[in-house]
Protein backbone atom coordinates (compact mmCIF):
# COMPACT_ATOMS: atom_id res chain seq x y z
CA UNK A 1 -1.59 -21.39 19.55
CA UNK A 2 -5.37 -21.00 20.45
CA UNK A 3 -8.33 -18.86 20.90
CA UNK A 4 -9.43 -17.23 23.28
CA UNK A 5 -12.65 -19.28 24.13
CA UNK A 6 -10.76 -22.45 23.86
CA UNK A 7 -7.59 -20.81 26.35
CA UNK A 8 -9.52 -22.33 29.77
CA UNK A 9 -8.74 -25.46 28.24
CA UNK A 10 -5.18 -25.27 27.98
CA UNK A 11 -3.74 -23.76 31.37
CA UNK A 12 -4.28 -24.44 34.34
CA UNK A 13 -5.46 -21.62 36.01
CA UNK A 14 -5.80 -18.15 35.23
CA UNK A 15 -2.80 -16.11 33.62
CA UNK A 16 -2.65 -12.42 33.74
CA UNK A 17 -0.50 -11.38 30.76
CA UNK A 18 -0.78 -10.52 27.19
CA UNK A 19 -0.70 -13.63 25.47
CA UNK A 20 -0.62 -12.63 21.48
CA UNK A 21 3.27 -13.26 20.93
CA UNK A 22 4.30 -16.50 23.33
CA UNK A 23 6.52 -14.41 25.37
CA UNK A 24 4.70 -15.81 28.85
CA UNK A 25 5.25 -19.43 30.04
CA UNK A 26 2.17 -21.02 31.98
CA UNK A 27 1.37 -24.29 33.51
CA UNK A 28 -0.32 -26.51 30.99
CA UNK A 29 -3.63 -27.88 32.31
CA UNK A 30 -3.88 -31.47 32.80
CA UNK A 31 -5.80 -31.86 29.62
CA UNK A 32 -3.64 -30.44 27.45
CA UNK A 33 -0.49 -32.59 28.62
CA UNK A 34 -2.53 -35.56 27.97
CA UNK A 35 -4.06 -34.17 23.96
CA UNK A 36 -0.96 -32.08 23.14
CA UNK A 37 2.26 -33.42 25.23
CA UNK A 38 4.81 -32.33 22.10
CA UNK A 39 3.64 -28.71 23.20
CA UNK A 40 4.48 -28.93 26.88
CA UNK A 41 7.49 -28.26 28.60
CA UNK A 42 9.53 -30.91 30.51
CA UNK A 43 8.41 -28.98 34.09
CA UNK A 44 4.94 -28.97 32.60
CA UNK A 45 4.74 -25.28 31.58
CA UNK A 46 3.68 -24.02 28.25
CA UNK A 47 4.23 -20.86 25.79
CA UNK A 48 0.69 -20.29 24.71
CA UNK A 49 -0.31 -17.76 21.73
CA UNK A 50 -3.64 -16.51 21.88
CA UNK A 51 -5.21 -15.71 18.71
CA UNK A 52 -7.87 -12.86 18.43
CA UNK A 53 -11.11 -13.57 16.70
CA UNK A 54 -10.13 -12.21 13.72
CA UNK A 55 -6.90 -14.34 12.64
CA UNK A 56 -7.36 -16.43 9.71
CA UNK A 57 -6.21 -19.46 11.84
CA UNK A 58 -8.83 -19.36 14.16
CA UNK A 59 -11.81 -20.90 12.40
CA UNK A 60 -8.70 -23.79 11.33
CA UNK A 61 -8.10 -23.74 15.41
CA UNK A 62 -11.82 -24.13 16.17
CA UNK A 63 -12.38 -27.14 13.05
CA UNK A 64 -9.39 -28.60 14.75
CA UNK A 65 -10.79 -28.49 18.01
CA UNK A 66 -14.15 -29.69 17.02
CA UNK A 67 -12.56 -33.10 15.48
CA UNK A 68 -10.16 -33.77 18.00
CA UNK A 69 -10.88 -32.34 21.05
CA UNK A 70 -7.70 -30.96 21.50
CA UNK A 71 -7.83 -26.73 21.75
CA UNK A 72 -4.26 -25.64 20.35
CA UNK A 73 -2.41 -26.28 17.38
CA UNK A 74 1.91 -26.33 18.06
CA UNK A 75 3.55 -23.31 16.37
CA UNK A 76 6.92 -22.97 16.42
CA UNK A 77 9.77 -21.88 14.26
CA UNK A 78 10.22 -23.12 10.76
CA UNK A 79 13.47 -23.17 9.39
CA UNK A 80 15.24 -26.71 8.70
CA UNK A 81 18.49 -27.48 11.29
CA UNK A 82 21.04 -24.99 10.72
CA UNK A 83 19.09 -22.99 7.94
CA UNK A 84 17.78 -19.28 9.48
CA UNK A 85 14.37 -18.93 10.48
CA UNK A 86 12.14 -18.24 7.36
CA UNK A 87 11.45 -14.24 6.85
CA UNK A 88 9.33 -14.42 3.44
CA UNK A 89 6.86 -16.21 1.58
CA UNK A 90 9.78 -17.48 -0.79
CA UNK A 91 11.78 -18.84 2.38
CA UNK A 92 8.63 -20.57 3.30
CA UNK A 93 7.82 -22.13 0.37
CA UNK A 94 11.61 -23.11 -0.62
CA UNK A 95 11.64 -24.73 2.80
CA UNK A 96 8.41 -26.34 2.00
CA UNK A 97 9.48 -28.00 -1.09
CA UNK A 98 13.03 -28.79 0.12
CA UNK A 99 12.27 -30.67 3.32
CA UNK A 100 9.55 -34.15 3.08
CA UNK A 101 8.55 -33.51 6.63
CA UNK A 102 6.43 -31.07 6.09
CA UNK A 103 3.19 -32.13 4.06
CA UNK A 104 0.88 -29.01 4.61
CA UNK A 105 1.64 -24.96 5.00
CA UNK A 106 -0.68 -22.29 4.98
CA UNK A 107 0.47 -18.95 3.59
CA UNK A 108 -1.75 -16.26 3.38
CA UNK A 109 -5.49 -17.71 2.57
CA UNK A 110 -3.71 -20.56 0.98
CA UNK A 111 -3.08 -24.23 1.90
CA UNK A 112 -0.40 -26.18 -0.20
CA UNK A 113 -0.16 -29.93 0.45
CA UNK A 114 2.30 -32.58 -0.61
C-alpha cells in the first residue's frame, strides 16, 4: 500500500488502472524489489494499493517513507492459518492477542502494541 506521490517509486512504469483495492498486478520497479522484496511477486510483479490523501494511513505511509526510504507498507490478509479472514474489530483484536507475531495493529485512530 502507498500514496499516490510516493506510487513512481514503486512500479516500473506507468499503470493505467484504478489502483484503490489491489485488484491490478504491475511490475515492481527496481527499487522497490531491492527495499520491499517480501511484497514482490516471484516474476517480479506487484499488487499495489493506492491510498488517497485522505486515509488515515497515509501520513503513517509518508513517516514510514521518510525514515526508511522505502514508499509502501505490505498489506495483506490477517487471519492466522486456517482461521477466516478477520471481518470486525473483535476478530482483529482476538487475533491480535491470540497470535505473538503480531506486535502492532492499528484500528481505527488507534495503535495497540505488545
Amino acid at each position: 500500500v502507498t500514496t499516490r506521490a510516493l506510487l513512481a517509486e514503486c512500479l516500473d512504469g506507468p499503470v493505467n488502472a484504478d489502483l484503490r483495492f489491489m485488484n491490478v498486478a504491475a511490475p515492481a520497479s527496481d527499487s522497490l524489489k531491492e527495499k520491499a522484496a517480501s511484497c514482490v511477486h516471484l516474476d517480479g510483479s506487484i499488487r499495489v494499493q493506492v491510498l488517497d490523501d485522505a486515509h488515515p494511513l497515509h501520513p503513517v505511509i509518508e513517516a514510514y517513507h521518510a525514515a526508511t526510504g522505502c514508499p509502501a507498507l505490505a498489506n495483506t490478509s490477517f487471519n492466522i492459518g486456517s482461521e477466516p479472514i478477520v471481518h470486525s474489530f473483535e476478530d482483529a483484536m482476538r487475533t491480535f492477542m491470540f497470535d505473538d507475531r503480531i506486535t502492532a495493529m492499528l484500528g481505527g485512530n488507534t495503535l495497540f502494541t505488545k
